[in-house]
C-alpha atoms as a PDB file:
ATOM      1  CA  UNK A   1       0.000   0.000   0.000  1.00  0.00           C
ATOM      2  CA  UNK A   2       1.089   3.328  -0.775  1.00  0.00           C
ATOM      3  CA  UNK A   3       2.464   5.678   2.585  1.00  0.00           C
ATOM      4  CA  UNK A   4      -1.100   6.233   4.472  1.00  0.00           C
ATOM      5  CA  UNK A   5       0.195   9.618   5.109  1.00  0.00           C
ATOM      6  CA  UNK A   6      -0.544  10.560   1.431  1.00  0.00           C
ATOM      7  CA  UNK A   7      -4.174  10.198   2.905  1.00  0.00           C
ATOM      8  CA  UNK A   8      -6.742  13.123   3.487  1.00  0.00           C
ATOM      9  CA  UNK A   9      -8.774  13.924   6.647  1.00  0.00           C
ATOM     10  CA  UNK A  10     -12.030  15.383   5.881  1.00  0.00           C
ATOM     11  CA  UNK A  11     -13.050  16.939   9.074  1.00  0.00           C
ATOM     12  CA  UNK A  12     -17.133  16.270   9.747  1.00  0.00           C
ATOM     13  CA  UNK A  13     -17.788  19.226  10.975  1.00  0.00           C
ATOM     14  CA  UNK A  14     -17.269  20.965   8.197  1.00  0.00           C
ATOM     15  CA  UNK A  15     -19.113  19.947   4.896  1.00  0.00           C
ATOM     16  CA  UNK A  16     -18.043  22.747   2.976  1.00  0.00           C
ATOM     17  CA  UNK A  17     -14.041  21.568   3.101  1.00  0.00           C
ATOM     18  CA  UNK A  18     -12.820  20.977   0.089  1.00  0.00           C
ATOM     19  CA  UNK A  19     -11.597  17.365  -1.735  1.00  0.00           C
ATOM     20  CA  UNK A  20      -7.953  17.377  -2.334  1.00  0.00           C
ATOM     21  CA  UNK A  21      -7.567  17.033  -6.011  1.00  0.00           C
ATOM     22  CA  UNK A  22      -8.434  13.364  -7.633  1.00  0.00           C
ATOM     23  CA  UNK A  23      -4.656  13.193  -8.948  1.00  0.00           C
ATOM     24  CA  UNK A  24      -3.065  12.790  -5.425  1.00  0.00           C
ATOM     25  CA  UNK A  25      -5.202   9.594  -4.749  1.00  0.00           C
ATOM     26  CA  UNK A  26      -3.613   6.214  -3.689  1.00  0.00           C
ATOM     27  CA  UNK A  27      -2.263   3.853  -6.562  1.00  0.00           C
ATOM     28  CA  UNK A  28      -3.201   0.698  -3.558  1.00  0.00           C
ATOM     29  CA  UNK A  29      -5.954   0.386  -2.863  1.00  0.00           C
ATOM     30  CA  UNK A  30      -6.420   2.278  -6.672  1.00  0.00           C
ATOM     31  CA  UNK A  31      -8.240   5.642  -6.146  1.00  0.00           C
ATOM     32  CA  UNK A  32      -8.607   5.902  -2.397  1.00  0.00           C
ATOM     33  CA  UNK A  33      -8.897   9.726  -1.862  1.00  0.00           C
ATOM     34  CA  UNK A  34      -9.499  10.804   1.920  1.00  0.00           C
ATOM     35  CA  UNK A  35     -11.338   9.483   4.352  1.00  0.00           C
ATOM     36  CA  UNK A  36     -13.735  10.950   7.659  1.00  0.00           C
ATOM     37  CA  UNK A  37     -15.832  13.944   6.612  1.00  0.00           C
ATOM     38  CA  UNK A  38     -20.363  13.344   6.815  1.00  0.00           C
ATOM     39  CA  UNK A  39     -22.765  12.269   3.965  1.00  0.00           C
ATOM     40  CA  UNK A  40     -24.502  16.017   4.091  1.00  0.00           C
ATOM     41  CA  UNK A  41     -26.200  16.584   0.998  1.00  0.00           C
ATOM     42  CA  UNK A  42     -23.439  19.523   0.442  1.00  0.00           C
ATOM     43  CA  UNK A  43     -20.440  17.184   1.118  1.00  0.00           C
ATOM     44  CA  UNK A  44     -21.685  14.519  -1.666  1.00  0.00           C
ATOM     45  CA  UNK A  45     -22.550  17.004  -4.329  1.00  0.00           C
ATOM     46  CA  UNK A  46     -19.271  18.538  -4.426  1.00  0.00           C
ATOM     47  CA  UNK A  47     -17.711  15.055  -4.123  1.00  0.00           C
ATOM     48  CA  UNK A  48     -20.092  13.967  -7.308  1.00  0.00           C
ATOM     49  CA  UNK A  49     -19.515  17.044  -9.471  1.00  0.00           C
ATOM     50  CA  UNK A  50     -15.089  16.455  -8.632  1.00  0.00           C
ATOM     51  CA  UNK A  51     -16.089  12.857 -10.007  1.00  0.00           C
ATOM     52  CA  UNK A  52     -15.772  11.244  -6.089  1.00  0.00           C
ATOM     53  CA  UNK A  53     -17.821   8.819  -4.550  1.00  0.00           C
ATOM     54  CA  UNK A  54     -18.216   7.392  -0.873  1.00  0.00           C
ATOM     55  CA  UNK A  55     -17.688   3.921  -0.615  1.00  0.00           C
ATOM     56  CA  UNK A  56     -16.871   2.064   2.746  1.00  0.00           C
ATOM     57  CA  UNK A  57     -18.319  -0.590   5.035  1.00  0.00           C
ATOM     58  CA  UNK A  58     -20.746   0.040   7.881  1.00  0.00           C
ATOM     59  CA  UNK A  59     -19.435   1.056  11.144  1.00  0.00           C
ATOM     60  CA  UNK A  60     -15.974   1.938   9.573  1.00  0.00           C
ATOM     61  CA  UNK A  61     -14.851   5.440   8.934  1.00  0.00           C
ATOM     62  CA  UNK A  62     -16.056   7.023   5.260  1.00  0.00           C
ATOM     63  CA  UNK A  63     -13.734   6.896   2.551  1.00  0.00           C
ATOM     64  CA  UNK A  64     -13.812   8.661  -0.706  1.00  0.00           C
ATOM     65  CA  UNK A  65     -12.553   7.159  -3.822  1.00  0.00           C
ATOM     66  CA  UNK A  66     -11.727   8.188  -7.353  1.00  0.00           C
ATOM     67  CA  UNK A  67     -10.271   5.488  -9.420  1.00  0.00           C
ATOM     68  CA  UNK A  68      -8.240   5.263 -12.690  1.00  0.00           C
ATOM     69  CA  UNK A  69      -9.007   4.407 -15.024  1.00  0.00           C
ATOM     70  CA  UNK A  70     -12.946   4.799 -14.473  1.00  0.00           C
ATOM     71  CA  UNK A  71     -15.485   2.854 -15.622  1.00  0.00           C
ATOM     72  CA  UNK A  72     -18.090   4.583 -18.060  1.00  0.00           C
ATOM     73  CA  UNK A  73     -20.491   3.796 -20.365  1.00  0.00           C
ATOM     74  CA  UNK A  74     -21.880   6.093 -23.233  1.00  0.00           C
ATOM     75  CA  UNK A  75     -26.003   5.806 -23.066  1.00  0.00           C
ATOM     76  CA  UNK A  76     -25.462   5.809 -26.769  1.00  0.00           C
ATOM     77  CA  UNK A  77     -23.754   2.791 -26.952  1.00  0.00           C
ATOM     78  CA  UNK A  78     -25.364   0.646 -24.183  1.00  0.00           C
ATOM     79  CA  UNK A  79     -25.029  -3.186 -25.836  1.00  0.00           C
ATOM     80  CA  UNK A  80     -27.858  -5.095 -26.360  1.00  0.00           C
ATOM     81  CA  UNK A  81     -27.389  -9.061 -26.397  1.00  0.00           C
ATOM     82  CA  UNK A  82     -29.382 -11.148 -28.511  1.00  0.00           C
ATOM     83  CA  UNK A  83     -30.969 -12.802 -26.079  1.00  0.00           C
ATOM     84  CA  UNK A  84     -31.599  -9.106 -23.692  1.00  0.00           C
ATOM     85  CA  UNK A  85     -33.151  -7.899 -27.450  1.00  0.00           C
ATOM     86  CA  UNK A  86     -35.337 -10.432 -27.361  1.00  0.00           C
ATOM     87  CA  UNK A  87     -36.363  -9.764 -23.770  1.00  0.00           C
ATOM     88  CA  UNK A  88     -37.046  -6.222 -23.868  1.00  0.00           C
ATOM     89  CA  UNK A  89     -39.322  -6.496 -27.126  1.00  0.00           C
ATOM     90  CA  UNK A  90     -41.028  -8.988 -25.833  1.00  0.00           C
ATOM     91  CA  UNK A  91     -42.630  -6.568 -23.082  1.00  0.00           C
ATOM     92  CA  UNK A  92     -44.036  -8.494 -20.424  1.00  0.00           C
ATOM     93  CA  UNK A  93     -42.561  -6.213 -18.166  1.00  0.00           C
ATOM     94  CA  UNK A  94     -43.393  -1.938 -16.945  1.00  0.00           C
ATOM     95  CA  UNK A  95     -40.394   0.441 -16.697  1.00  0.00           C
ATOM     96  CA  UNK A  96     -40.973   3.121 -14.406  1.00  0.00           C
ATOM     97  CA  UNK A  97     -38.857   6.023 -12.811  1.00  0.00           C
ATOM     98  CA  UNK A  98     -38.888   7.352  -9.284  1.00  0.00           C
ATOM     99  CA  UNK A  99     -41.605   5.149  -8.384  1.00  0.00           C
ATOM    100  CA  UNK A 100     -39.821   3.412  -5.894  1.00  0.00           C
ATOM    101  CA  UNK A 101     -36.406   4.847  -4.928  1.00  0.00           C
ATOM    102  CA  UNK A 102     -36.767   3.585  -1.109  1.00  0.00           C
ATOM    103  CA  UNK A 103     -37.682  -0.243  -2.564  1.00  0.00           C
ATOM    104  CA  UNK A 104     -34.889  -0.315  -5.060  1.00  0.00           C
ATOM    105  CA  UNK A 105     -31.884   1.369  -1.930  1.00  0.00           C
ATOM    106  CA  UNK A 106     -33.347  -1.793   0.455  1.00  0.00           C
ATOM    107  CA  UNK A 107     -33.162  -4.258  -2.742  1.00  0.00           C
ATOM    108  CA  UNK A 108     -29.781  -3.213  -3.470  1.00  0.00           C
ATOM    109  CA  UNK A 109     -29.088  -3.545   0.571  1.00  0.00           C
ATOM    110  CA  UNK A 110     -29.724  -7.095   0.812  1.00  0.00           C
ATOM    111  CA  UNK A 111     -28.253  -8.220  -2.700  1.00  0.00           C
ATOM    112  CA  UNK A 112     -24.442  -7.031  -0.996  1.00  0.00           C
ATOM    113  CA  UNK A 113     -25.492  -8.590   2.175  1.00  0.00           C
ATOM    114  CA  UNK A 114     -22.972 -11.985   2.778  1.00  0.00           C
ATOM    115  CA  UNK A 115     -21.086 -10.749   0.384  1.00  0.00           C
ATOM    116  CA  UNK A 116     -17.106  -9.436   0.931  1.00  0.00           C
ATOM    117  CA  UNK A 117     -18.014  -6.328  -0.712  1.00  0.00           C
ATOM    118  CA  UNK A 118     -19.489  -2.661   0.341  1.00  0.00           C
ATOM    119  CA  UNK A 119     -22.790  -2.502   1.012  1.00  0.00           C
ATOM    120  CA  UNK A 120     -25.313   0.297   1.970  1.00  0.00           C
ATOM    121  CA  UNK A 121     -24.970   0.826   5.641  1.00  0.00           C
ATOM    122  CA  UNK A 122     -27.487   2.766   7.639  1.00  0.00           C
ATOM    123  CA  UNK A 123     -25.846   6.247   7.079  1.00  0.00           C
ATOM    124  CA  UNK A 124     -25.662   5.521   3.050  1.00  0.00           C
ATOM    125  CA  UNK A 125     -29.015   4.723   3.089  1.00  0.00           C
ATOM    126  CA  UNK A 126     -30.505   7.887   4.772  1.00  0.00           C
ATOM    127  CA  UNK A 127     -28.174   9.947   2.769  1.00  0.00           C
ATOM    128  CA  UNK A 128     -29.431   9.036  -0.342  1.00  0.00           C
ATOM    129  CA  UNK A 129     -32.740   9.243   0.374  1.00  0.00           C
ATOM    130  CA  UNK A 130     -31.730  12.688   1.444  1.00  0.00           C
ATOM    131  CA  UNK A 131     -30.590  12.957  -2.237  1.00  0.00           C
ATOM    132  CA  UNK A 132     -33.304  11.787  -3.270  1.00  0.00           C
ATOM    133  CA  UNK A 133     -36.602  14.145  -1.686  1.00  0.00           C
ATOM    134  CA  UNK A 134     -33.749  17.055  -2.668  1.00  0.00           C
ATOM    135  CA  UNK A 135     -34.303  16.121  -6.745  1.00  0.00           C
ATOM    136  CA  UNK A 136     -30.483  14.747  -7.295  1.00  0.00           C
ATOM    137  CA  UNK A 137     -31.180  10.764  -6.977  1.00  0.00           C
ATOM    138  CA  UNK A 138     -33.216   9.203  -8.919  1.00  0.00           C
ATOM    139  CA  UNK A 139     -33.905   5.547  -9.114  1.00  0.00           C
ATOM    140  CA  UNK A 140     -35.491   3.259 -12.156  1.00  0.00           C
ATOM    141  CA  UNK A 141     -37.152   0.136 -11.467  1.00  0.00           C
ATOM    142  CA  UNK A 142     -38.542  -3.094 -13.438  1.00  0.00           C
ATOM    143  CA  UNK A 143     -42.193  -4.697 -12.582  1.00  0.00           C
ATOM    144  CA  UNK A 144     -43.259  -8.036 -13.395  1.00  0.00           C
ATOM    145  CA  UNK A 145     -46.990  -8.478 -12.465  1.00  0.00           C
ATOM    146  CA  UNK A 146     -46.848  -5.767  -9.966  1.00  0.00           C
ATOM    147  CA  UNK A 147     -44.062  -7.269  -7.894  1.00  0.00           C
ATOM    148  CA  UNK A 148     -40.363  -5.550  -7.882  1.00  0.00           C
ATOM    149  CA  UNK A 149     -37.788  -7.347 -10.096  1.00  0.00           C
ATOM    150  CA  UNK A 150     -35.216  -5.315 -11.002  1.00  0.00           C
ATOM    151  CA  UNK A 151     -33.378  -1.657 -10.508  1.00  0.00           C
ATOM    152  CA  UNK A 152     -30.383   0.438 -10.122  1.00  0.00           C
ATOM    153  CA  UNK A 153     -30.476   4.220  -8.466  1.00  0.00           C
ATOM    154  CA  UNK A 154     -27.453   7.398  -8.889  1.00  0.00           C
ATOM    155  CA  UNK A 155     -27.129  10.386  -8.710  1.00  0.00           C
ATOM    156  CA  UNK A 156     -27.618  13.213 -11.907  1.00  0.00           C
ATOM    157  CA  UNK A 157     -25.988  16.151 -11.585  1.00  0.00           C
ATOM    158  CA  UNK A 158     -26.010  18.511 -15.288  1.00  0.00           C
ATOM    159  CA  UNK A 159     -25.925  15.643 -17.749  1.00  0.00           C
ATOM    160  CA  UNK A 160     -23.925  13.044 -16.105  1.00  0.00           C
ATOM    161  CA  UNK A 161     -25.694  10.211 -14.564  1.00  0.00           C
ATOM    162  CA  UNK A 162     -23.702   8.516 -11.377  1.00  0.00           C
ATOM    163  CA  UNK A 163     -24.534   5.340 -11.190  1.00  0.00           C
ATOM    164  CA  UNK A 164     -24.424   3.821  -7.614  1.00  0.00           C
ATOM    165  CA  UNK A 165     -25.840  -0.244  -7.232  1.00  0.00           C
ATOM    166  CA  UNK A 166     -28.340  -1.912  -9.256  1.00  0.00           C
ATOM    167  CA  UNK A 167     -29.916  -5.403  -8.375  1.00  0.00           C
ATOM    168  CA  UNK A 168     -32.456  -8.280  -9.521  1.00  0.00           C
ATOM    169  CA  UNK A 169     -34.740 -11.078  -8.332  1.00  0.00           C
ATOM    170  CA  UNK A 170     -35.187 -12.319 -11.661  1.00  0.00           C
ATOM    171  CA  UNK A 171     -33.247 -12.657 -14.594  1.00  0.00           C
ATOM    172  CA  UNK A 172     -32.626  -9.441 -16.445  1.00  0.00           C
ATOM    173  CA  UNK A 173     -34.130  -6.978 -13.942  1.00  0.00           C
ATOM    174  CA  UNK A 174     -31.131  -5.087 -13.627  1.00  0.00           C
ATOM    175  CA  UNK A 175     -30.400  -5.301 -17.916  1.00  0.00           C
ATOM    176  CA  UNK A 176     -33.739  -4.108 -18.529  1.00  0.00           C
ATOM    177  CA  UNK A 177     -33.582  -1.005 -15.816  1.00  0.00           C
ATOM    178  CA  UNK A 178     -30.317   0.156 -17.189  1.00  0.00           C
ATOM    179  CA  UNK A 179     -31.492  -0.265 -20.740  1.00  0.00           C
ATOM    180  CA  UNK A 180     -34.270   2.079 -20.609  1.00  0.00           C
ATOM    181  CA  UNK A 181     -32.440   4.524 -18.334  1.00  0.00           C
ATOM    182  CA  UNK A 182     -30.138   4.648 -21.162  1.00  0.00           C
ATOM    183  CA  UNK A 183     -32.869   5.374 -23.675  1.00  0.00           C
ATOM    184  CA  UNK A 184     -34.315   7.649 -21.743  1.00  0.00           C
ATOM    185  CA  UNK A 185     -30.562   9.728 -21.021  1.00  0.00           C
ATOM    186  CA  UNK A 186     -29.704   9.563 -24.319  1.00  0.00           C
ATOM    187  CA  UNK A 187     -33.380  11.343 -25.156  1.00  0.00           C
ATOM    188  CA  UNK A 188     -32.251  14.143 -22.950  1.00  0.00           C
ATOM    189  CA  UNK A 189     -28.824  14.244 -24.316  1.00  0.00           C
ATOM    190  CA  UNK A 190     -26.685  13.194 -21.367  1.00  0.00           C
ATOM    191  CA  UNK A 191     -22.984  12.668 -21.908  1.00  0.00           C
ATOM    192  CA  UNK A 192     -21.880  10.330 -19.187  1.00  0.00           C
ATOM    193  CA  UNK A 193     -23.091   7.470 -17.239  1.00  0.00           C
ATOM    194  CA  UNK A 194     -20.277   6.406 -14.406  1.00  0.00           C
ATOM    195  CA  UNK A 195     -19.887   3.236 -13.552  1.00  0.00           C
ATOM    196  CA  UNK A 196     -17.023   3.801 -11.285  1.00  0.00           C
ATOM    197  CA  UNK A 197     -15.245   0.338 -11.446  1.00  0.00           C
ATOM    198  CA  UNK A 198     -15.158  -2.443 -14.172  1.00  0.00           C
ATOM    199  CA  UNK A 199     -16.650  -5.681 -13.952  1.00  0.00           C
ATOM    200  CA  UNK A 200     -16.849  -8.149 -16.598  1.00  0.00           C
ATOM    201  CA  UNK A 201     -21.167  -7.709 -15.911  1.00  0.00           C
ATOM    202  CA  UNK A 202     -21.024  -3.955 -16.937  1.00  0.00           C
ATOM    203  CA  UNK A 203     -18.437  -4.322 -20.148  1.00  0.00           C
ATOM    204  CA  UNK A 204     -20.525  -7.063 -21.233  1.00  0.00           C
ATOM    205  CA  UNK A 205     -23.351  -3.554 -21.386  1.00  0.00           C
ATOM    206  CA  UNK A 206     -20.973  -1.111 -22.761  1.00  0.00           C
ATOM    207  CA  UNK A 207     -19.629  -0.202 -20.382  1.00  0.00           C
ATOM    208  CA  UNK A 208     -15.691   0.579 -21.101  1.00  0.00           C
ATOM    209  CA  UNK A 209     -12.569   1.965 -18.914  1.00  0.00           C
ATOM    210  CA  UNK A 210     -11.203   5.378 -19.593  1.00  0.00           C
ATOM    211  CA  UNK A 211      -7.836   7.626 -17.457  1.00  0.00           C
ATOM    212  CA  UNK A 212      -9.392   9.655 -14.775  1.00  0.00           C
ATOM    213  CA  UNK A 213      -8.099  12.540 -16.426  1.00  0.00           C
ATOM    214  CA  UNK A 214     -10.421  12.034 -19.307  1.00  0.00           C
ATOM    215  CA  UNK A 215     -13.451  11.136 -17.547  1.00  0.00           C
ATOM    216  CA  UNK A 216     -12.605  14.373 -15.200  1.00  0.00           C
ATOM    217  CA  UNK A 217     -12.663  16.062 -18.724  1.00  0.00           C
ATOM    218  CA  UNK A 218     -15.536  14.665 -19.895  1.00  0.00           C
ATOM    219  CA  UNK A 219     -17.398  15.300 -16.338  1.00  0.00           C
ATOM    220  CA  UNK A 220     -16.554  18.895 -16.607  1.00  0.00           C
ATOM    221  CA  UNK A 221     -17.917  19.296 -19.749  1.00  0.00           C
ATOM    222  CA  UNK A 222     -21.033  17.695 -18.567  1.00  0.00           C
ATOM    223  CA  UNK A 223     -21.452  19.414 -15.768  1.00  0.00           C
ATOM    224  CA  UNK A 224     -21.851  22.870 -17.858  1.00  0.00           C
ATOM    225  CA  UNK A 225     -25.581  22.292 -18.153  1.00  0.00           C
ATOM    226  CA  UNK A 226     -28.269  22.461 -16.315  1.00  0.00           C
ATOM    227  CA  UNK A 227     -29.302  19.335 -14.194  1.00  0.00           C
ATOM    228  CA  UNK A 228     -33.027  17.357 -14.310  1.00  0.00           C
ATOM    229  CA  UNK A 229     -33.651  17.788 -10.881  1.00  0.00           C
ATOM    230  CA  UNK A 230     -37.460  16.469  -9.447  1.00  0.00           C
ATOM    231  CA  UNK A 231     -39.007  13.532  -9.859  1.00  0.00           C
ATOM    232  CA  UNK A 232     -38.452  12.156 -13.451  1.00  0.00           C
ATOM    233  CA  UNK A 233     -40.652  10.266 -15.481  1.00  0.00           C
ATOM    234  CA  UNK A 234     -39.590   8.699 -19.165  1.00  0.00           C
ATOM    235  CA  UNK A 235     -40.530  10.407 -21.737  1.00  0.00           C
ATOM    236  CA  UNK A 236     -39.558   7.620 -24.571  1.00  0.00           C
ATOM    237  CA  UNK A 237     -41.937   5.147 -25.369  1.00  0.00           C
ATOM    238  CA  UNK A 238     -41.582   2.440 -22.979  1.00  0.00           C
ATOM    239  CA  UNK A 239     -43.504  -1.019 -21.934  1.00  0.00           C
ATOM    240  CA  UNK A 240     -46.463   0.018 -19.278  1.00  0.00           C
ATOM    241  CA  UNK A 241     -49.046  -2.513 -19.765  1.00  0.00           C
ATOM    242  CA  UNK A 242     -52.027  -2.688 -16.765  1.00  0.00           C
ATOM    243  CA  UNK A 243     -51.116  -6.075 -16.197  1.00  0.00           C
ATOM    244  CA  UNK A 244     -47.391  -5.169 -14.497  1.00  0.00           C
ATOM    245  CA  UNK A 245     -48.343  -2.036 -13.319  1.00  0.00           C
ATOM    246  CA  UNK A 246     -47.733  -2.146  -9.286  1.00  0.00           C
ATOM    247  CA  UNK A 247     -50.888  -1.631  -6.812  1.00  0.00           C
ATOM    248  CA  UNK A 248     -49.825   1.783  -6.247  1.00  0.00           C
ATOM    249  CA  UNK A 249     -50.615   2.784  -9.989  1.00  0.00           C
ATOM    250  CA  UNK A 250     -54.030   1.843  -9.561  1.00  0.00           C
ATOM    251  CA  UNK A 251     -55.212   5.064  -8.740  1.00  0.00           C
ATOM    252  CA  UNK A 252     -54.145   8.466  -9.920  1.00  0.00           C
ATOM    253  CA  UNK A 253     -51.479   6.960 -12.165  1.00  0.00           C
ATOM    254  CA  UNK A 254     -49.564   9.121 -14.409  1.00  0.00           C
ATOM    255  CA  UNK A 255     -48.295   6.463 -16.332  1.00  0.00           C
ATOM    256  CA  UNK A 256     -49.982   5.411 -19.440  1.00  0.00           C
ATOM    257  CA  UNK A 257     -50.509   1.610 -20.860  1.00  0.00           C
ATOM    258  CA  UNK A 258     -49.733   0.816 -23.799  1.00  0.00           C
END
């Protein structure tokens, strides 16, 4: 490991301290930034829009990362198996947005649950709800006869999308949820959908590795516009039939079947 004193001390009582810059992160463990600070709303938007992101294990201290290379994946050029094609024509499923962001951060709880990996402690959880009622998370989520079975949720801040877990109960869940978020960023011109790290799952989608330096680049240039903050809705054509359509669509539903 690299010589921990190259490590930052965010100090929690003040949100409004600054990141050091990305370029004096750790080489081992790759992209480890500073650690301490809080999960304020302020603290993660600046981390966000400096292309850093909290990632740590519950009951341990916070630590803020910023890899390289980075993980990204064009919404333009999300890859669509054969058998995933044949899935999402088929429509026996309804896409929705921001219809469930609390169901989708406890799904993607338990799916890192027994695992060795991070998972969304207590803290993580309340701050991105936090994000969320503020207009800067958003979540989208897959229905199979009313019932849950797929998501992913992130953050959007100008026209970058930060994308933060995803999970599924059945097969394709997650595939179809990241799919039509993709259509639906690519209708409102996004640039940038970060993925963070690699994993053979996400470059199977598109997604591809880039320096930090150019995905700082690119994240700059993204950030220039303004954001889609509030609840979103899609505004492509997407699969909404009646019969998939959970309970709490059956009154004053502002999605339409098709």
């Amino acid at each position: 490991m690299d010589n921990p004193v190259r490590l930052h001390w965010l100090d929690p009582r003040d949100p409004s301290q600054p990141f050091p810059p990305p370029y004096k992160a750790m080489r081992d463990p790759n992209g480890l930034l500073a650690i301490g600070g809080d999960l304020s709303v302020s603290r993660l938007l600046r981390a966000y829009s400096s292309g850093i992101f909290p990632w740590y294990n519950p009951n341990e201290p916070i630590l803020w990362w910023c890899p390289d290379p980075r993980a990204v994946l064009d919404p333009t050029e999300f890859h669509v198996s054969h058998s995933l094609g044949k899935r999402i024509r088929k429509y026996d499923y309804t896409a929705t947005l921001d219809h469930a962001f609390p169901e989708v951060l406890e799904a993607c709880t338990a799916s890192r649950r027994g695992s060795h990996g991070t998972w969304l402690g207590p803290d993580m959880k309340r701050a991105y709800l936090e994000l969320h009622e503020q207009g800067y998370a958003h979540s989208a989520e897959i229905w199979h006869h009313g019932r849950l079975i797929g998501g992913l949720y992130g953050v959007a801040l100008g026209r970058a999308f930060f994308g933060e877990s995803m999970f599924s109960t059945e097969t394709d869940g997650s595939k179809l949820a990241l799919y039509w978020l993709c259509r639906q960023l690519q209708a409102w011109d996004f640039e940038l959908l970060d993925c963070q790290i690699a994993s053979q799952h996400l470059q199977s989608l598109g997604a591809t590795e880039i320096p930090r330096e150019k995905f700082l680049t690119r994240l700059r240039h993204a950030l220039l516009y303004p954001g889609r903050d509030g609840r979103w809705r899609y505004t492509v054509e997407i699969p909404s039939t009646f019969d998939h359509l959970p309970e709490l669509f059956s009154a004053n539903s502002d999605v339409t079947a098709t």
